[in-house]
N, C-alpha and C. Protein backbone atom coordinates (compact mmCIF):
# COMPACT_ATOMS: atom_id res chain seq x y z
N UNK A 1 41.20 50.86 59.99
CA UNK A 1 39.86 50.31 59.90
C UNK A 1 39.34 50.54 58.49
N UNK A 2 38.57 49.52 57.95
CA UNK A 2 37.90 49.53 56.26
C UNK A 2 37.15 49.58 56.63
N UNK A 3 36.64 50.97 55.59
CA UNK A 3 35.04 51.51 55.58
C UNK A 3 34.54 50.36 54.50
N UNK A 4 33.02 49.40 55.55
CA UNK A 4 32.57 48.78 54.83
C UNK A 4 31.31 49.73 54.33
N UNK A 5 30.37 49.22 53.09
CA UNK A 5 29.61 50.04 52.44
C UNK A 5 28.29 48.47 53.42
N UNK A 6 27.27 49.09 54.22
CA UNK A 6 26.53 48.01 54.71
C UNK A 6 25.26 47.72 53.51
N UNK A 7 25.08 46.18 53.12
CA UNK A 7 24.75 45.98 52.46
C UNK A 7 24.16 44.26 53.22
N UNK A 8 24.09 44.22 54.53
CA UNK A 8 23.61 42.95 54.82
C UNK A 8 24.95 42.01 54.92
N UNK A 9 25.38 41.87 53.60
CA UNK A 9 26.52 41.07 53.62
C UNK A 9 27.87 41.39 54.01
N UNK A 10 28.12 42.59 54.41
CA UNK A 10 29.03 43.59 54.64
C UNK A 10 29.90 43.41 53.49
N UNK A 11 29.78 43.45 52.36
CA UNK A 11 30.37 43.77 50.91
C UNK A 11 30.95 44.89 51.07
N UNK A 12 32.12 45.22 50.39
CA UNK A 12 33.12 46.02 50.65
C UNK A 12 33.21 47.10 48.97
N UNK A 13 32.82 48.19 49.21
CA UNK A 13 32.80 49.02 47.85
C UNK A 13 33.98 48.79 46.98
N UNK A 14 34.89 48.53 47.02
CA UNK A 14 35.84 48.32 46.14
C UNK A 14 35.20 47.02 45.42
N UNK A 15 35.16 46.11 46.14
CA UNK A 15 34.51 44.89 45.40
C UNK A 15 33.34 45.24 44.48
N UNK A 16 32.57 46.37 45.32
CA UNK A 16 31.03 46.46 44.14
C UNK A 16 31.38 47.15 43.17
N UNK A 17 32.26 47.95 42.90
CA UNK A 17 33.16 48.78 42.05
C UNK A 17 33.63 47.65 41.29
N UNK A 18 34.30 46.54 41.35
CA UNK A 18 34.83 45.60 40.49
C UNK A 18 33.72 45.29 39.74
N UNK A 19 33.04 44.61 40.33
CA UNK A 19 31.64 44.20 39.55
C UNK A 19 31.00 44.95 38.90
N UNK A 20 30.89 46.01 39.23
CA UNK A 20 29.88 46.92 38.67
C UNK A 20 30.40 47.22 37.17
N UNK A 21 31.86 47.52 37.53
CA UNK A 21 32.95 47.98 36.33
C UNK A 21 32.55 46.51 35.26
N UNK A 22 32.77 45.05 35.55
CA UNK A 22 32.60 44.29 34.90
C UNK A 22 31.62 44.50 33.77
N UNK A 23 29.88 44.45 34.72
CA UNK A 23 28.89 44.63 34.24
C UNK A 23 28.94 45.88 33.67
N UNK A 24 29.55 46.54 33.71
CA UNK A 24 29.31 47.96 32.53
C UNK A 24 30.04 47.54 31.49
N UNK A 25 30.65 46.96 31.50
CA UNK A 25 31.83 46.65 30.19
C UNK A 25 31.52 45.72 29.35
N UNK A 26 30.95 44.37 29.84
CA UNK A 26 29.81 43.69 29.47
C UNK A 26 28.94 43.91 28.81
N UNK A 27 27.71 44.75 29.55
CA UNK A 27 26.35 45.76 28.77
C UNK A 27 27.38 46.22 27.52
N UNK A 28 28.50 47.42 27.49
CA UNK A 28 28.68 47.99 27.27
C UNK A 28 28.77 46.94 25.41
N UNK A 29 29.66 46.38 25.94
CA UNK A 29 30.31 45.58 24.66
C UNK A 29 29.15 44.94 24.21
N UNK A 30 28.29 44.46 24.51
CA UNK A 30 26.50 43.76 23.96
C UNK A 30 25.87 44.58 23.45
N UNK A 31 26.13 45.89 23.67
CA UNK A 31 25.44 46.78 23.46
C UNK A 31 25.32 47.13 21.70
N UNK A 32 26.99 46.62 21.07
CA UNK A 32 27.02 46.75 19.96
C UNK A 32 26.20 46.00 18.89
N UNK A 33 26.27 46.11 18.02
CA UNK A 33 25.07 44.87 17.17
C UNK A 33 26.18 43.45 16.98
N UNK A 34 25.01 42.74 17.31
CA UNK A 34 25.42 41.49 17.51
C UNK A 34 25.45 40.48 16.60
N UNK A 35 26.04 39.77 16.15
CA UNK A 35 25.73 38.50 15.01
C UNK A 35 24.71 37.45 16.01
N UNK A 36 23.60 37.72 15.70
CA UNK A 36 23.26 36.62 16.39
C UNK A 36 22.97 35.36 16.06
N UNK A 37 23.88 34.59 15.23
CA UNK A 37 24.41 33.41 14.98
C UNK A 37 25.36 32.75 15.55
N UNK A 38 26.17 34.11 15.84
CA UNK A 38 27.44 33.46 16.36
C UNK A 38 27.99 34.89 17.38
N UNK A 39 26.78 35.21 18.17
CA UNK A 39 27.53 36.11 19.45
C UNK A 39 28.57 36.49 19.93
N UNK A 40 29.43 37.11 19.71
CA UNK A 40 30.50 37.31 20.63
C UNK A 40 31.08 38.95 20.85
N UNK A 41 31.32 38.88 22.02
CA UNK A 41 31.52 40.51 22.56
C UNK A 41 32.51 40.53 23.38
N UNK A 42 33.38 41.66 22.95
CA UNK A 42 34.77 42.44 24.27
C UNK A 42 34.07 42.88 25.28
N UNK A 43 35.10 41.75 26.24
CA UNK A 43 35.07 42.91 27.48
C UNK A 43 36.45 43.18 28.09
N UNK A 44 36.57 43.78 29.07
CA UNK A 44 37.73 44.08 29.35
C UNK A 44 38.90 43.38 29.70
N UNK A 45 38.22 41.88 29.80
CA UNK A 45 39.01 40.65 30.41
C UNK A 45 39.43 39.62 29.09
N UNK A 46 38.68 40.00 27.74
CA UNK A 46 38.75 38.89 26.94
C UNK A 46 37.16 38.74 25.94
N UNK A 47 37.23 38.25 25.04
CA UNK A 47 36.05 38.04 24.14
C UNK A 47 35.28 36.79 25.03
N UNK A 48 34.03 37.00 24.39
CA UNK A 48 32.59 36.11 25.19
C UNK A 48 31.95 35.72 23.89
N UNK A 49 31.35 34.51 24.14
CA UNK A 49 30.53 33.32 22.89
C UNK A 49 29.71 33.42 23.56
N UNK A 50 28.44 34.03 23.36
CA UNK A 50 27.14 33.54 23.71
C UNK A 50 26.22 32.86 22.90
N UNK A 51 24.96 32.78 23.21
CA UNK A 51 24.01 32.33 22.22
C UNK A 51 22.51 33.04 22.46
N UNK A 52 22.15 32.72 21.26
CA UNK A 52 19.92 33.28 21.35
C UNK A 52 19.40 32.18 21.71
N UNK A 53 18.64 33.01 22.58
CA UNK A 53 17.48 31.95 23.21
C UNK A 53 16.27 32.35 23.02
N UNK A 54 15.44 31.43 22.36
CA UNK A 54 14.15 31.77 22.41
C UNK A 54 13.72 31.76 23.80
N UNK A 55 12.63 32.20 24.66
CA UNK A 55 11.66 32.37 25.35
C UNK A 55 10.67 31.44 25.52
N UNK A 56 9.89 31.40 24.27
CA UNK A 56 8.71 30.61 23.98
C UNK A 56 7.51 31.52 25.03
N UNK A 57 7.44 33.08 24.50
CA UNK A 57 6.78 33.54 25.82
C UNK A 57 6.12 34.39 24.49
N UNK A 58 5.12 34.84 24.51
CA UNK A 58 4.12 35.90 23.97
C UNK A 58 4.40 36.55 23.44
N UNK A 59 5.18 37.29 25.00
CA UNK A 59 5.46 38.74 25.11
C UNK A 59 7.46 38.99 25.24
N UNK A 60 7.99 38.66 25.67
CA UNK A 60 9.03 38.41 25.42
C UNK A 60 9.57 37.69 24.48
N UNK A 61 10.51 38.64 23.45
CA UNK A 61 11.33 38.16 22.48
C UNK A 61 12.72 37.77 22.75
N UNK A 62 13.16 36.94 21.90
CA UNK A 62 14.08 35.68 22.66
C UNK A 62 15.11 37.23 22.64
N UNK A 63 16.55 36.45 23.93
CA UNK A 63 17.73 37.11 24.49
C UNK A 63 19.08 36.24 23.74
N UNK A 64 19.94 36.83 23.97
CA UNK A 64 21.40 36.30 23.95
C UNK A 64 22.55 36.67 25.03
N UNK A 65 22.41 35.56 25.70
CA UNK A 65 22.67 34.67 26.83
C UNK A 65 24.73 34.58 26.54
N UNK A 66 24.86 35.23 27.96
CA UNK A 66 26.34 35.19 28.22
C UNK A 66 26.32 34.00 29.59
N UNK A 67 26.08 33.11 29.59
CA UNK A 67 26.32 32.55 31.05
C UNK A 67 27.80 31.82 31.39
N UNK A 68 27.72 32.40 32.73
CA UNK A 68 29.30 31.51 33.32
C UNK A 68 30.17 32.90 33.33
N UNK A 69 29.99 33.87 33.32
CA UNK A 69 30.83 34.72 32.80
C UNK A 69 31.67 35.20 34.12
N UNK A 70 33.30 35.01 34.37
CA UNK A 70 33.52 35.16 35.90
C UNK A 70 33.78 37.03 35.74
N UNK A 71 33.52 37.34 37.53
CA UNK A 71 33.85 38.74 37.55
C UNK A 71 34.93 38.88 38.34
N UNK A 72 35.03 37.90 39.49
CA UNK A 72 35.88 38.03 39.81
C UNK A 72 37.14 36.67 39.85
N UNK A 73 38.15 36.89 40.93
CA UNK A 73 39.21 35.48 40.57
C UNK A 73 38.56 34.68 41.43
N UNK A 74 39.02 33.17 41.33
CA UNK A 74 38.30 32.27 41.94
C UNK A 74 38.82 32.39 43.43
N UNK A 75 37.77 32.14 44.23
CA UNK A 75 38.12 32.78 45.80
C UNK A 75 38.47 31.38 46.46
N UNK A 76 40.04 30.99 45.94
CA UNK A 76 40.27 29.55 46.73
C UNK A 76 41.52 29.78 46.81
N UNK A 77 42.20 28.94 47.34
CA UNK A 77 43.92 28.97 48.15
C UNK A 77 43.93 30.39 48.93
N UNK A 78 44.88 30.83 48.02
CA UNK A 78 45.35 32.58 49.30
C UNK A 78 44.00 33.55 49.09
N UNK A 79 43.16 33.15 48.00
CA UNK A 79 42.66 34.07 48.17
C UNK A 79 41.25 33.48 48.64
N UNK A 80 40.61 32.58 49.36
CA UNK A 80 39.80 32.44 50.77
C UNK A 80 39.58 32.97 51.46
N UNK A 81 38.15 33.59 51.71
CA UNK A 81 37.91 34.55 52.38
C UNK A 81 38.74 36.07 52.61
N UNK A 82 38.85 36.52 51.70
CA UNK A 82 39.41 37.40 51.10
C UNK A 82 38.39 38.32 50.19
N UNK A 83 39.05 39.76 50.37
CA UNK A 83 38.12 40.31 49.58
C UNK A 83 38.13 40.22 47.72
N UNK A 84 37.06 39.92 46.43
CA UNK A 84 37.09 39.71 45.77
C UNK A 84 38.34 40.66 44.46
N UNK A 85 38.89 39.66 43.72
CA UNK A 85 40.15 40.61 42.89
C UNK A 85 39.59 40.51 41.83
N UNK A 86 40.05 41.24 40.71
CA UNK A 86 39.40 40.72 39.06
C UNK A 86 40.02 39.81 38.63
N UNK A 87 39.18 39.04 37.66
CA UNK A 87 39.25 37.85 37.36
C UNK A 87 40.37 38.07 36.02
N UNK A 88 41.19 36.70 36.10
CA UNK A 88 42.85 36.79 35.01
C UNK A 88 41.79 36.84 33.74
N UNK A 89 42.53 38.02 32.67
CA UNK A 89 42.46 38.03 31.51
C UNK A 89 42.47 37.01 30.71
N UNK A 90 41.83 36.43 29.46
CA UNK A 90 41.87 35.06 28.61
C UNK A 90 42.12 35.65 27.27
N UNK A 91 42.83 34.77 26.85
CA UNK A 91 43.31 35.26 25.37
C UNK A 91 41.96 34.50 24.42
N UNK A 92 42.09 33.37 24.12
CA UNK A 92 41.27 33.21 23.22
C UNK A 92 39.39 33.56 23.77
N UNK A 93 38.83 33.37 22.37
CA UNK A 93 37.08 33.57 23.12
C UNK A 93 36.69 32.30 23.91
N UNK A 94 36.44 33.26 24.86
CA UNK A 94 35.86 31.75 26.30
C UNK A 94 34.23 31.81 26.05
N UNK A 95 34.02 30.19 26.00
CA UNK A 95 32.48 30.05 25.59
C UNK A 95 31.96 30.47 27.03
N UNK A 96 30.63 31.19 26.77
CA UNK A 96 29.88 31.10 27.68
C UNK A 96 28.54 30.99 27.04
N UNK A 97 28.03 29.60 27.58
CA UNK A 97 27.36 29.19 27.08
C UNK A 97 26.24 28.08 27.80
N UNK A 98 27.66 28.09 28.76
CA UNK A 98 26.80 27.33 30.61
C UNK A 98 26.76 27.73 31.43
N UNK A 99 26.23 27.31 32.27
CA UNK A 99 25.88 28.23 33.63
C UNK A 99 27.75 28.02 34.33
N UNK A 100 27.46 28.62 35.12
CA UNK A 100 29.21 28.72 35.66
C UNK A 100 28.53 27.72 37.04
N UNK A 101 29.52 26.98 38.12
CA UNK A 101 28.98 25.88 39.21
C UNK A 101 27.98 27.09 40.25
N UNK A 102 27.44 26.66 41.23
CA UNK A 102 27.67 27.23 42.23
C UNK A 102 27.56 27.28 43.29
N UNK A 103 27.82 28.21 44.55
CA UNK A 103 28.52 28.28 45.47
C UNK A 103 27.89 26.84 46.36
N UNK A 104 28.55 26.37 47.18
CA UNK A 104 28.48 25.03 47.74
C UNK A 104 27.32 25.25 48.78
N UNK A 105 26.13 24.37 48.70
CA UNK A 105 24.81 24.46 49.05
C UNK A 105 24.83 23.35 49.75
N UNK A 106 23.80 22.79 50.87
CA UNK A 106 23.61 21.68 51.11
C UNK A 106 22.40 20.95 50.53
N UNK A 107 22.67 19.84 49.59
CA UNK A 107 21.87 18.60 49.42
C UNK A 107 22.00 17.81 49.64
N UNK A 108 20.63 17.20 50.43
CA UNK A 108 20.97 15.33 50.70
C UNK A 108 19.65 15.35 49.89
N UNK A 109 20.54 14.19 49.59
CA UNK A 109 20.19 13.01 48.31
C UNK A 109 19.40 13.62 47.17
N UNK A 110 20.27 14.45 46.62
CA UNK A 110 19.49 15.09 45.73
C UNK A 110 18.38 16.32 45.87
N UNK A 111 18.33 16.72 46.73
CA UNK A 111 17.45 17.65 47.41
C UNK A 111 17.58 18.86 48.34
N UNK A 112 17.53 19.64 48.34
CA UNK A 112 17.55 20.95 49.50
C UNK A 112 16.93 20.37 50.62
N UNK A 113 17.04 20.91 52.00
CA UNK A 113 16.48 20.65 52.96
C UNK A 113 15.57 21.68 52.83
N UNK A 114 13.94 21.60 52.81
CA UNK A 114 12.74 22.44 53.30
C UNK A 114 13.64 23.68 54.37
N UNK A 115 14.12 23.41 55.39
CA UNK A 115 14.04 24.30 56.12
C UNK A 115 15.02 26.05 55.26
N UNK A 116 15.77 25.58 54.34
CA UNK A 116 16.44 26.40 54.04
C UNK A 116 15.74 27.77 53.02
N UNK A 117 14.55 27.05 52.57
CA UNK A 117 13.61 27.91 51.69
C UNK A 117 12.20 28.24 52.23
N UNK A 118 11.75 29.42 51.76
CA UNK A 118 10.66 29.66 52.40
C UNK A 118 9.36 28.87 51.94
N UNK A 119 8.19 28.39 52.37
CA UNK A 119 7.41 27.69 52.43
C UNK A 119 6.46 27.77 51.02
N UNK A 120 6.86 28.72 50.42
CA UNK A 120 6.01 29.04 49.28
C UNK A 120 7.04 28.57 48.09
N UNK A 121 8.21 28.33 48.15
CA UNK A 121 9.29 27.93 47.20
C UNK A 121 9.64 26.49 46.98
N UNK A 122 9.12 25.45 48.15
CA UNK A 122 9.02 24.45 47.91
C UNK A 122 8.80 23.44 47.27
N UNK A 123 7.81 23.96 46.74
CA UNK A 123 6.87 23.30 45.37
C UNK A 123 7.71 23.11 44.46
N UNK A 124 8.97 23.79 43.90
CA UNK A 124 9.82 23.75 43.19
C UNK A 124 11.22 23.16 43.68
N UNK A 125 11.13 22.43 44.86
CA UNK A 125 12.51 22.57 44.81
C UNK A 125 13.43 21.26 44.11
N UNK A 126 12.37 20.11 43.48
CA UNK A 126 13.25 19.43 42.56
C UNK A 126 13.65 19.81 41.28
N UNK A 127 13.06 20.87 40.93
CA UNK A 127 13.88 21.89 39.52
C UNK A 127 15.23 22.62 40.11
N UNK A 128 14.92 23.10 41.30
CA UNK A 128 15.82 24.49 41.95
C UNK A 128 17.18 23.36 41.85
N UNK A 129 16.73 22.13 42.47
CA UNK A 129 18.11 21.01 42.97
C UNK A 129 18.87 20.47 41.51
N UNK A 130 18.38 20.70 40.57
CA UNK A 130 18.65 19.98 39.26
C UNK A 130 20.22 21.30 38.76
N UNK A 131 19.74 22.27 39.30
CA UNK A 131 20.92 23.17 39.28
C UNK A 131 22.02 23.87 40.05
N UNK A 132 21.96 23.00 41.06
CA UNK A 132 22.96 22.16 42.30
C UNK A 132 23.76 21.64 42.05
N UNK A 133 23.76 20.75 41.14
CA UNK A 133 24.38 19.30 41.06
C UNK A 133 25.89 19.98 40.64
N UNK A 134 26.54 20.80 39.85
CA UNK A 134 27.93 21.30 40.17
C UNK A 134 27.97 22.39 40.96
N UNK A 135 28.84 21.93 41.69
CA UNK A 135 29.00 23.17 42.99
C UNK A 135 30.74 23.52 43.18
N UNK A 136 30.87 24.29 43.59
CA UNK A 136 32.83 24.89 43.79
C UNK A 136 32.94 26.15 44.19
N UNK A 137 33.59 26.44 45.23
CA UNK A 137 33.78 27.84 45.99
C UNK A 137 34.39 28.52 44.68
N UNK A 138 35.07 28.11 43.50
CA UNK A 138 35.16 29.45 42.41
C UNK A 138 33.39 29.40 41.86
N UNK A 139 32.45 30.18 42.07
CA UNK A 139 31.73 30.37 41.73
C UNK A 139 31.12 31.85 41.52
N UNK A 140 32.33 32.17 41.52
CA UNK A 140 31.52 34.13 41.11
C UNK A 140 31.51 34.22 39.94
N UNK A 141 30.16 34.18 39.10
CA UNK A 141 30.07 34.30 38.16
C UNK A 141 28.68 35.03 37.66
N UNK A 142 28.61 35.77 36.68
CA UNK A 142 27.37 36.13 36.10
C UNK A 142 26.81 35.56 34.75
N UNK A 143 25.48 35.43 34.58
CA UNK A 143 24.77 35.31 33.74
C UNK A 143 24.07 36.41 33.21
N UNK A 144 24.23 36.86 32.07
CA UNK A 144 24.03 38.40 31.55
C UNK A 144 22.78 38.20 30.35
N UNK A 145 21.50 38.68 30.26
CA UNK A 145 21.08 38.92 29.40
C UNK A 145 20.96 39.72 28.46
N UNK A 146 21.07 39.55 27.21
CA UNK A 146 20.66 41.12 26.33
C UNK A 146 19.56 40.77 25.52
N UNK A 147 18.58 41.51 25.23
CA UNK A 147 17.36 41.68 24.23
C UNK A 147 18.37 41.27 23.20
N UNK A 148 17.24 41.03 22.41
CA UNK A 148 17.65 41.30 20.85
C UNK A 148 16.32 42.05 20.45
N UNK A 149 16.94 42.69 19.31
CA UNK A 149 15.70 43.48 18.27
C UNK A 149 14.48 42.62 17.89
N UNK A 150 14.69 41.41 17.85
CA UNK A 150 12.93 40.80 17.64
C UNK A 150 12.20 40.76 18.60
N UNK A 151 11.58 42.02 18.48
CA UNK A 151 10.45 41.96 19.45
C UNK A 151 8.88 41.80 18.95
N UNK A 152 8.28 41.13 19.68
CA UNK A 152 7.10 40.38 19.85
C UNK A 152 6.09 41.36 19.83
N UNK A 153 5.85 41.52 17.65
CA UNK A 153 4.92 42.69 17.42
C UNK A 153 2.96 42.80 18.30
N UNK A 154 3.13 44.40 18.63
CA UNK A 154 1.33 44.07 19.55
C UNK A 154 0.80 44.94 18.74
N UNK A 155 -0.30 44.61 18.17
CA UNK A 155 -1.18 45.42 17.03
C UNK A 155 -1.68 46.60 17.57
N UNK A 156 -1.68 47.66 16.75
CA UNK A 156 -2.62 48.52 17.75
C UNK A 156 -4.01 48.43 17.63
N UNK A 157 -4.45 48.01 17.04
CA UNK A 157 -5.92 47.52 16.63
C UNK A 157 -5.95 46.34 18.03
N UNK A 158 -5.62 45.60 18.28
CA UNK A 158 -5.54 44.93 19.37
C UNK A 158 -5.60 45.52 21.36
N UNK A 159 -4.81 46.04 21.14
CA UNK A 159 -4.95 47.45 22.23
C UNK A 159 -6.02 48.43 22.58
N UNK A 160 -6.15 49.05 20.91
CA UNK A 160 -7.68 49.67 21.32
C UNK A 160 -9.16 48.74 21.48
N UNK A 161 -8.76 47.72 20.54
CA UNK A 161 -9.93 46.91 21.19
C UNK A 161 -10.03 46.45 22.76
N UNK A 162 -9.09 45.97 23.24
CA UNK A 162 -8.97 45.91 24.36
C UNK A 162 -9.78 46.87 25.31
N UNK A 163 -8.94 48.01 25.04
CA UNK A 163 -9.35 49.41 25.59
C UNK A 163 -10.92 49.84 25.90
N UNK A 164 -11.37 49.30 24.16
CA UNK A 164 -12.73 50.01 24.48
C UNK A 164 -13.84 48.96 24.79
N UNK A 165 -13.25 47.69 24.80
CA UNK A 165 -13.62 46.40 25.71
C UNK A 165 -13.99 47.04 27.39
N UNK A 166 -13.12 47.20 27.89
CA UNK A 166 -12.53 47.79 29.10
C UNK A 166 -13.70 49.08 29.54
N UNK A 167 -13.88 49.93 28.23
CA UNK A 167 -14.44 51.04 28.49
C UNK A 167 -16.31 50.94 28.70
N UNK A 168 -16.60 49.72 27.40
CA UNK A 168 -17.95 49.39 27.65
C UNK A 168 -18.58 48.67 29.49
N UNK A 169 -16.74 47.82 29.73
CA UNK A 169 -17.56 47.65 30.93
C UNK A 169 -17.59 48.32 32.11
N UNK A 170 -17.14 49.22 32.04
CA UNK A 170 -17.33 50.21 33.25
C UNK A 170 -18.28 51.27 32.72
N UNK A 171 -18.74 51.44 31.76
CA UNK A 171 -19.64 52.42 31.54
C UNK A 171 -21.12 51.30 31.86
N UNK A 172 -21.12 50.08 31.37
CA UNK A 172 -22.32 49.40 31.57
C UNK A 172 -22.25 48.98 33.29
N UNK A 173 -21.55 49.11 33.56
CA UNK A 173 -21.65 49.01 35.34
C UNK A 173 -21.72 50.10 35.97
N UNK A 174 -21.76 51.48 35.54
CA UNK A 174 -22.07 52.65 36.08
C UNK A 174 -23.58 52.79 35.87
N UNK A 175 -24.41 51.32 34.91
CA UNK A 175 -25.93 52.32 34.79
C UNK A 175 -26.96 51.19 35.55
């Protein structure tokens, strides 16, 4: 009998051990300084091409983006329904740079069925469906973010104003 680790999905610790190992090796290798012109980082399987992405957010300074990145082998022929193996080593640098497919969803005609999402997610679901459109049982894959060092300077003069913004109005609502 295999001790499963319960997790809802009954995921099997060796498998989260694969992954996990991935994603540490991953972080690990991003972790170094990066060209961020031309991204690329070891991991244990082979070099990775990423790219920077701006944000366009305030407060968040843009990332560099590993997407598609597999962890494990593709779960088709013998290995169908099977527990997950690591994914074959690549010699040259594999772009990642797109999303990897994924796992096979149902859409008609372009669309999720309502019933499959909760009622508050709806509103979105012709964006959600726009990233549907390639689908394939090899779909174990991650999308990894890393910061980069430009971060999105906050004044401190800005802060304490804030602050003592903050402070006048609770002192003028205490009188």
């Amino acid at each position: 009998m295999q001790s499963r680790l319960d997790m809802g999905a009954g995921l099997e610790l060796p498998s989260l051990l694969w992954v996990l190992a991935l994603v540490l090796q991953t972080w690990m290798g991003a972790a170094e300084k990066l060209d961020e012109l031309d991204p690329v980082v070891t991991t244990a399987y082979g070099k990775l091409r990423g790219f920077k992405k701006e944000l366009n957010n305030e407060i968040l300074g843009p990332v560099i983006q590993f997407l598609g990145v597999p962890y494990a082998a593709p779960p088709t022929g013998e290995r169908r329904f099977q527990p997950p193996e690591p994914p074959m080593p690549w010699q040259d640098i594999r772009n990642a740079t797109h999303f990897g497919p994924v796992c096979p969803q149902s859409v008609v005609e372009g669309r999720l069925p309502d019933v499959m999402l909760p009622i508050w997610f709806t509103n979105g679901l012709e964006v959600v469906s726009t990233y549907l459109q390639e689908q394939s049982e090899d779909c174990l894959f991650l999308n990894i973010y890393v910061p980069t060092e430009d971060v999105r300077p906050v004044k401190s003069a800005e802060i304490l104003n804030e602050l003592s913004c903050q402070q006048r109005s609770v002192h003028s609502a205490e009188l």
